[in-house]
Protein backbone atom coordinates (compact mmCIF):
# COMPACT_ATOMS: atom_id res chain seq x y z
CA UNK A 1 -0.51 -14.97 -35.40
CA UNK A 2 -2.54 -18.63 -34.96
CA UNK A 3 0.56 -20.11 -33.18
CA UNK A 4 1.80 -17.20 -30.93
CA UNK A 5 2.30 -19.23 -27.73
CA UNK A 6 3.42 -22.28 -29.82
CA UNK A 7 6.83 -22.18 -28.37
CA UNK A 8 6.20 -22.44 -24.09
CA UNK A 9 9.69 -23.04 -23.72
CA UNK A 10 10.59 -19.46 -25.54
CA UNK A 11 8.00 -18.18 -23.62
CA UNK A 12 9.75 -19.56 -20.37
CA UNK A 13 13.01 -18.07 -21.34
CA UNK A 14 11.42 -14.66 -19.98
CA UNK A 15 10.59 -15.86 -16.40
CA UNK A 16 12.61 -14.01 -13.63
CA UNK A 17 14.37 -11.63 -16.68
CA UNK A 18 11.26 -8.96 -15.67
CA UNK A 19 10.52 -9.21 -19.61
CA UNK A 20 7.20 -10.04 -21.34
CA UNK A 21 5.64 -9.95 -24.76
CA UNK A 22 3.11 -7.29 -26.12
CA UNK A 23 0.65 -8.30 -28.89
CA UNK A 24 -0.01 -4.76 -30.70
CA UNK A 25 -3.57 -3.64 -31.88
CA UNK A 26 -5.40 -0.92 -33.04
CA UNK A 27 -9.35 -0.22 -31.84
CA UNK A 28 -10.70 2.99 -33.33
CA UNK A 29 -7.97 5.36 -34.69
CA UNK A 30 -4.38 5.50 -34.76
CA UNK A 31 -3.93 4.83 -31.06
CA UNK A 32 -1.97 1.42 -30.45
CA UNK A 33 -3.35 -0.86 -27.27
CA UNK A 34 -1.49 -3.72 -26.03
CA UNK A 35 -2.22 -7.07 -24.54
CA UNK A 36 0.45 -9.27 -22.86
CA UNK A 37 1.02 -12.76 -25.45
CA UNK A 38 0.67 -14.59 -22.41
CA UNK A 39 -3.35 -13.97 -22.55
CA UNK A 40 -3.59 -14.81 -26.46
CA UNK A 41 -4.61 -18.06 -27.52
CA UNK A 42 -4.94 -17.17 -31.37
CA UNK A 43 -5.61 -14.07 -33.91
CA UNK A 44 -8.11 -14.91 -36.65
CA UNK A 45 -9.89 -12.53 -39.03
CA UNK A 46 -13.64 -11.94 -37.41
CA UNK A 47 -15.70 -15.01 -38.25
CA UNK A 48 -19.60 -15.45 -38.49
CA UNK A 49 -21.27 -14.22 -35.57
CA UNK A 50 -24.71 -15.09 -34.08
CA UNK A 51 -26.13 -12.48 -31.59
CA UNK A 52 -27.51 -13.28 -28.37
CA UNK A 53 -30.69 -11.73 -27.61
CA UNK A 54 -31.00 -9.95 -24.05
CA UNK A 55 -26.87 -9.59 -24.02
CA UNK A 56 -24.26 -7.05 -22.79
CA UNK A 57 -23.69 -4.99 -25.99
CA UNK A 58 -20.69 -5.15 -25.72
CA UNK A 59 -21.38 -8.92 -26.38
CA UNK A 60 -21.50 -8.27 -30.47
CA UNK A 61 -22.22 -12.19 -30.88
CA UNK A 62 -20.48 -15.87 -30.67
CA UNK A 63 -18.57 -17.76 -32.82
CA UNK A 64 -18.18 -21.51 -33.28
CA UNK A 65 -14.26 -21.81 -32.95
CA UNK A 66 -12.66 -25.41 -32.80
CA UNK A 67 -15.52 -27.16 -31.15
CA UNK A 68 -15.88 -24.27 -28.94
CA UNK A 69 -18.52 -21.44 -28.42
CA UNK A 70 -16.70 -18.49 -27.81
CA UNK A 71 -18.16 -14.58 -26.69
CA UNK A 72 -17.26 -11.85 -28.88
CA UNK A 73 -16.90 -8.71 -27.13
CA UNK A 74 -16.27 -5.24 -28.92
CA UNK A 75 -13.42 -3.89 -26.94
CA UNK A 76 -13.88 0.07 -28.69
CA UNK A 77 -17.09 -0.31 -27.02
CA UNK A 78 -16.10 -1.88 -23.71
CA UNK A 79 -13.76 0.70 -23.35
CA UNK A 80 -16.72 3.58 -23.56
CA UNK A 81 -15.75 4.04 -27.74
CA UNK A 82 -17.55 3.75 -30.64
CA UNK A 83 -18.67 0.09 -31.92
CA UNK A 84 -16.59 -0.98 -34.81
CA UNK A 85 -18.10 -1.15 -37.99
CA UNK A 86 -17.95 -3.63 -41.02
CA UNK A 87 -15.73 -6.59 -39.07
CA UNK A 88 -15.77 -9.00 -41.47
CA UNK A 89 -13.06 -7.17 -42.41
CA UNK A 90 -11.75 -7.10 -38.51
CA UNK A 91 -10.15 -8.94 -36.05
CA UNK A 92 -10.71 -11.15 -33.35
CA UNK A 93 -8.07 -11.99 -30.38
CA UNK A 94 -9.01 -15.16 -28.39
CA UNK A 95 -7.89 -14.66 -24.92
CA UNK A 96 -7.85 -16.95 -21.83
CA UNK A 97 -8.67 -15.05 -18.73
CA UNK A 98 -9.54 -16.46 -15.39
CA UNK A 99 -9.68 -19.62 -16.77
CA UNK A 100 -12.59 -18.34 -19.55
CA UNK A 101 -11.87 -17.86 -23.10
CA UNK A 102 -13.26 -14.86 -24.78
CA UNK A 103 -12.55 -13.01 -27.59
CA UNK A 104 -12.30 -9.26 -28.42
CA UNK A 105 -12.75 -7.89 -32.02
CA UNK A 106 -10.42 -5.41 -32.66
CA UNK A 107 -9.89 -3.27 -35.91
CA UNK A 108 -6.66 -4.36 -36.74
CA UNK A 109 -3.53 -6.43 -35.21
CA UNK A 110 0.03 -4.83 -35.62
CA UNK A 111 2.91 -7.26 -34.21
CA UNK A 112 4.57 -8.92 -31.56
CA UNK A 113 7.20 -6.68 -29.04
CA UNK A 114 9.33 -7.71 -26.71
CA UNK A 115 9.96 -5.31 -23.67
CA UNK A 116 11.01 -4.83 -19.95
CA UNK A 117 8.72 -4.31 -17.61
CA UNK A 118 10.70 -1.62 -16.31
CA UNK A 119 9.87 -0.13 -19.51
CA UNK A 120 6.17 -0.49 -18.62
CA UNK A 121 4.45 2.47 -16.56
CA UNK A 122 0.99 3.03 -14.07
CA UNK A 123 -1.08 5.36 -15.56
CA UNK A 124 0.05 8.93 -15.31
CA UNK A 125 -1.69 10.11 -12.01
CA UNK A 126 -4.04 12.65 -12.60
CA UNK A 127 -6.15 10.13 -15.46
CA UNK A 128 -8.86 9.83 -13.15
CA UNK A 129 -10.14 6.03 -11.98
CA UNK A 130 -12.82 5.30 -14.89
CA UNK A 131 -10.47 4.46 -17.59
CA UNK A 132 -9.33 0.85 -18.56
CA UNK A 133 -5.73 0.89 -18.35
CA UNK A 134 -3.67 -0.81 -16.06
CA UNK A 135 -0.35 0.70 -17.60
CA UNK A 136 1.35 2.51 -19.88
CA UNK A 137 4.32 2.10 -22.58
CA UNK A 138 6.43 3.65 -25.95
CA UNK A 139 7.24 2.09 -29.03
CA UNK A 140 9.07 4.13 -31.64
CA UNK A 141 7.46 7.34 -30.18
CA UNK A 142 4.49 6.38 -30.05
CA UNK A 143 2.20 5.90 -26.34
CA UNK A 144 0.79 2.11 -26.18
CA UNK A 145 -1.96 1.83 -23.76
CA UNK A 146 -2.19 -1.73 -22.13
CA UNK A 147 -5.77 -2.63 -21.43
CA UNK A 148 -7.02 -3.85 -17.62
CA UNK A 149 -8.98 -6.42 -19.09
CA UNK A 150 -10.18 -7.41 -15.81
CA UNK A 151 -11.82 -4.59 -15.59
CA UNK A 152 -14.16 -4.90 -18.71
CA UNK A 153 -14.57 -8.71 -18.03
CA UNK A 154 -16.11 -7.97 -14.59
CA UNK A 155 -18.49 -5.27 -15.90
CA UNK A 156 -19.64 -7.45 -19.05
CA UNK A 157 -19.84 -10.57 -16.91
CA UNK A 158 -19.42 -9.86 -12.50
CA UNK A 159 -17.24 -12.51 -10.46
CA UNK A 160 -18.74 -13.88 -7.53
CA UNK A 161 -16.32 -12.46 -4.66
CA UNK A 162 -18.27 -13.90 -1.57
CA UNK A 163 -16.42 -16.71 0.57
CA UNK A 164 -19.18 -19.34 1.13
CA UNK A 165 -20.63 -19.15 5.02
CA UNK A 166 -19.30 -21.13 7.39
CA UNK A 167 -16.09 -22.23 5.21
CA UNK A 168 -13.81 -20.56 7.85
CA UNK A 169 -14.04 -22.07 11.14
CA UNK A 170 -15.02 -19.46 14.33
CA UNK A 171 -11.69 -20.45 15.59
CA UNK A 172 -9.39 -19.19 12.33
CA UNK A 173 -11.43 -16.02 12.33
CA UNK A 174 -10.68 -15.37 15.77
CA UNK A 175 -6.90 -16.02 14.86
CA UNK A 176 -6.91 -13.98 11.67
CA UNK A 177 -7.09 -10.20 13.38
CA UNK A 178 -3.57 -11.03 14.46
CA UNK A 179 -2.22 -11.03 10.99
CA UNK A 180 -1.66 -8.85 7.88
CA UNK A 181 -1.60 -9.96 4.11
CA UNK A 182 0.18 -8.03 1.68
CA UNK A 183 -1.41 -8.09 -1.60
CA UNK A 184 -0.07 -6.65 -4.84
CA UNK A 185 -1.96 -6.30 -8.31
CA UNK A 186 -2.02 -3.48 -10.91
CA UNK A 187 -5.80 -3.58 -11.56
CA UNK A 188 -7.47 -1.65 -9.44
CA UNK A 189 -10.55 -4.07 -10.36
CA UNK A 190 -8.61 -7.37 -9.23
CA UNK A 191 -7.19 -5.90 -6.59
CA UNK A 192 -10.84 -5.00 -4.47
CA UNK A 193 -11.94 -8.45 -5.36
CA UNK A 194 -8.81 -9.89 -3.89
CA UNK A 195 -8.65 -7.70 -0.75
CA UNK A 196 -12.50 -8.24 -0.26
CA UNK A 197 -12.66 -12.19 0.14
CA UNK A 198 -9.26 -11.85 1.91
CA UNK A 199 -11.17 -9.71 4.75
CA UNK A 200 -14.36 -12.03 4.57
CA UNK A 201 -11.72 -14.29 6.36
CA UNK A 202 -10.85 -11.48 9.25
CA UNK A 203 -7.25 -10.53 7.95
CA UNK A 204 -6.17 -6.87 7.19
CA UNK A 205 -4.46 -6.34 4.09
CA UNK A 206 -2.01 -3.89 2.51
CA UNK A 207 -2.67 -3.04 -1.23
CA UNK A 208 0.14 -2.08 -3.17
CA UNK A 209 -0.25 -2.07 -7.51
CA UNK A 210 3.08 -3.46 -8.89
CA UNK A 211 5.74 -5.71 -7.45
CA UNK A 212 8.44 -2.61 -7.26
CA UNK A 213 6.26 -0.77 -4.54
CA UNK A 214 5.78 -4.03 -3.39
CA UNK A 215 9.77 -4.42 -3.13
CA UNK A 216 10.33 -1.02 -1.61
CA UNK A 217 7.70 -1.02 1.09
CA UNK A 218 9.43 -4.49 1.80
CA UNK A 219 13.08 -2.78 1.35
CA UNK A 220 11.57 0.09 3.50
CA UNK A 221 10.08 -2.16 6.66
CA UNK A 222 14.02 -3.38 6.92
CA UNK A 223 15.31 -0.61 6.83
CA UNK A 224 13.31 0.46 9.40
CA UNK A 225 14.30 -2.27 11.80
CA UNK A 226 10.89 -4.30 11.26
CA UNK A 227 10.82 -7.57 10.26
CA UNK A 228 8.37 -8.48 6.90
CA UNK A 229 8.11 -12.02 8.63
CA UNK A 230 6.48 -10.59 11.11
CA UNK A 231 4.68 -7.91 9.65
CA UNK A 232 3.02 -10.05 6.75
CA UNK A 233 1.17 -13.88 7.30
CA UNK A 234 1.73 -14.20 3.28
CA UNK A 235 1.77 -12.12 -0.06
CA UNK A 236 -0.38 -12.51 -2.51
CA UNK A 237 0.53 -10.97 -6.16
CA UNK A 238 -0.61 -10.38 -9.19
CA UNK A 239 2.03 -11.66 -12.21
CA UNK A 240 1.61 -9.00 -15.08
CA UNK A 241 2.51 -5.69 -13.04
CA UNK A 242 4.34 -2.70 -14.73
CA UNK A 243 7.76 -1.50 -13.31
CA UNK A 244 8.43 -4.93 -11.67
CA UNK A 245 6.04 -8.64 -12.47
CA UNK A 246 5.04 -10.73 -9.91
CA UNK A 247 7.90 -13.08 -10.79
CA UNK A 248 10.49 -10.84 -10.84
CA UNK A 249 9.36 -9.67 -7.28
CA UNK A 250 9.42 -13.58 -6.19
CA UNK A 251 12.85 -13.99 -7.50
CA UNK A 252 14.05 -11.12 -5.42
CA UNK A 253 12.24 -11.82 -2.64
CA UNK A 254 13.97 -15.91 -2.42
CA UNK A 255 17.53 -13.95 -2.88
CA UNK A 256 17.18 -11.64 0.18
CA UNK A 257 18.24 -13.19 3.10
CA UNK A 258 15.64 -11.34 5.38
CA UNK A 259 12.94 -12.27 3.04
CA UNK A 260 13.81 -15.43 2.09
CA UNK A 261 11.08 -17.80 4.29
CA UNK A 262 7.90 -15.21 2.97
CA UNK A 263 5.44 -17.26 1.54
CA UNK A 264 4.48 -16.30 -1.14
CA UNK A 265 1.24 -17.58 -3.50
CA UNK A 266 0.94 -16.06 -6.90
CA UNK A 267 -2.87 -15.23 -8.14
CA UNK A 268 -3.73 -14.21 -11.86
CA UNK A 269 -5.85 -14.72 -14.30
CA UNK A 270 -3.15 -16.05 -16.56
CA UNK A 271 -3.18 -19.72 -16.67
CA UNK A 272 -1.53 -23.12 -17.97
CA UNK A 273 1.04 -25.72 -17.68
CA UNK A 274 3.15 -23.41 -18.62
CA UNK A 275 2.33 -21.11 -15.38
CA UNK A 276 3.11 -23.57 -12.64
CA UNK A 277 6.53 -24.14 -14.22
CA UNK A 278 7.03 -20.91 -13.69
CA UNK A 279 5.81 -21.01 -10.62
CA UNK A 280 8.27 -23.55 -9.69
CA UNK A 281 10.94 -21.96 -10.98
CA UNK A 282 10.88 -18.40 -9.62
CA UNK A 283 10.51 -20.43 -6.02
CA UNK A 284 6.64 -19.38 -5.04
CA UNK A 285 5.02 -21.41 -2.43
CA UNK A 286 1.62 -21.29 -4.26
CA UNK A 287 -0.34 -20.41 -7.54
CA UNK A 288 -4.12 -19.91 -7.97
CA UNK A 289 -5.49 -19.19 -10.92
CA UNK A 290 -8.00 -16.10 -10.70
CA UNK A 291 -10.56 -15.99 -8.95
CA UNK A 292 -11.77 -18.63 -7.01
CA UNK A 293 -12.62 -17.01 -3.80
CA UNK A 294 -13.12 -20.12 -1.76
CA UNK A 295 -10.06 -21.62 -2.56
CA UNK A 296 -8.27 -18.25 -1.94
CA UNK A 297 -9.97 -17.80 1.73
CA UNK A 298 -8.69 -21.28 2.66
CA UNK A 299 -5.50 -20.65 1.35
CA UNK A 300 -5.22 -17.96 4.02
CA UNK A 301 -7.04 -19.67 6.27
CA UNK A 302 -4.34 -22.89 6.75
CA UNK A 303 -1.67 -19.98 7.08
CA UNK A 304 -3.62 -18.80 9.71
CA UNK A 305 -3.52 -22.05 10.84
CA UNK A 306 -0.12 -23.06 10.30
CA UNK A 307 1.00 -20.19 12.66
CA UNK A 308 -0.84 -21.36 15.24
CA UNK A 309 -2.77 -18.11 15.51
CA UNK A 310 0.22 -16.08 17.20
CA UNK A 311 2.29 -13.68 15.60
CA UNK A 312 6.01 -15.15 14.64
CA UNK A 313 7.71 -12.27 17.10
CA UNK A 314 5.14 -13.05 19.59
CA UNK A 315 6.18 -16.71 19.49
CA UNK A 316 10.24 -16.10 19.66
């Protein structure tokens, strides 16, 4: 398990295929969870903890890991479960999120899977909005629940979400009520905090959870005789979506000839070398590792600006 993203190039292979990797575990009981390999840094059997007095419990301790001091969060109780008992005997996944690493002691760690993300569901509706899934999967007959992550990282530990004052000039705000930003991510978490510093700037936004509704409220604007161009300033999407990732819904978006001039700046908590090339390759204008909200606003901000504060069919 120590050298699953040893191989970037395999891991490359998958780009614009709508295909990622699963890393299978087990918290309490014979449910399986998932987490996308993309996340994983290493698996290691739980090492020595020392507790932190005055922290999260879900915090059980940190561990000294290659020159590194590393939280250890208990993801049975982060996900409103019972702790888990006796882990020196357990596991521990090291995960790089939002450019922190963490890790999250599970009770055991099954395998690696390779699937579609067609093959990877929303939540059924009806599941109410306090549990920590983002989506939804089968393997061999058995339901694997893929954790929003996001989600327990920003109760444990809060992101800041506030654009500094006065980083957006009078001028671009004024602009900004002309435009619209489409924005597309699968936690419900990541998705307020990106809508929320996108509207500190004075744009509205459309929120959408994966990149197929994404594609079909697209699909459905042309259809209609509306232009995207002119309906969106940007779009700004997640990567890890089910039904359709945020690369996949690049790709398709650079091969339609209607859609083909949307820019288009990927945001995600994954991060890397390895992400830009993908980036690159897929054919997105932009990629921000999650979340810097500053950064993001002023990302917006010189699209405002590059517009010229008009709307493209206003301009023809």
């Amino acid at each position: 398990m120590a050298g699953v993203l040893d191989n970037v190039n395999k891991r490359t292979q998958l780009v614009g295929q709508n295909r990622l990797e699963l890393l299978l575990f087990r918290l309490q009981g014979k449910q399986v969870y998932g987490i996308n390999v993309f996340k994983v840094k290493e698996v290691l059997q739980c090492p020595d903890l020392t507790s932190l007095p005055k922290s999260n419990p879900v915090i059980r301790g940190v561990a000294h890991i290659r020159g590194g001091t590393i939280p250890i969060m208990d993801l049975s109780m982060a996900t409103g479960n019972l702790p888990i008992d006796d882990i020196k005997d357990k596991f521990v996944i090291i995960t790089e999120y939002n450019m922190k690493t963490q890790g999250f002691l599970v009770n055991s760690v099954e395998r690696i899977i390779n699937m579609n993300w067609e093959e990877i569901h929303p939540p059924p509706k009806g599941s109410g909005h306090e549990h920590y899934l983002t989506a939804v999967t089968r393997q061999e007959d058995k339901l694997v629940e893929i954790i929003d992550v996001e989600k327990i990282l920003s109760e444990v530990s809060p992101l800041h979400t506030e654009v500094t004052e006065g980083l957006v000039s009078d001028d671009i705000s004024e602009k900004a009520v002309s435009y619209k930003v489409l924005v597309v991510d699968d936690s419900k978490i990541a998705l307020k905090q990106t809508t929320r510093c996108i509207e500190q700037v004075g744009v509205e936004t459309t929120k959408l959870m994966d990149g197929k509704q994404a594609w079909d409220h697209l699909m459905e604007l042309i259809a209609n005789g509306q232009d995207p161009l002119d309906e969106y300033l940007m779009i700004i999407s997640d990567i890890e979506m089910p039904e359709m990732d945020g690369y996949t819904l690049t790709a398709e978006i650079r091969n339609h000839p209607k859609l083909k001039d949307m820019y288009i700046m990927l945001h995600t908590s994954l991060s890397g070398v390895f992400n830009e090339a993908m980036v690159r390759k897929v054919g997105a204008n932009n990629f921000l590792p999650k979340f810097k909200p500053d950064e993001l606003a002023e990302i917006v901000a010189n699209q405002i600006e590059s517009k010229g504060g008009e709307l493209p069919n206003l301009a023809k």
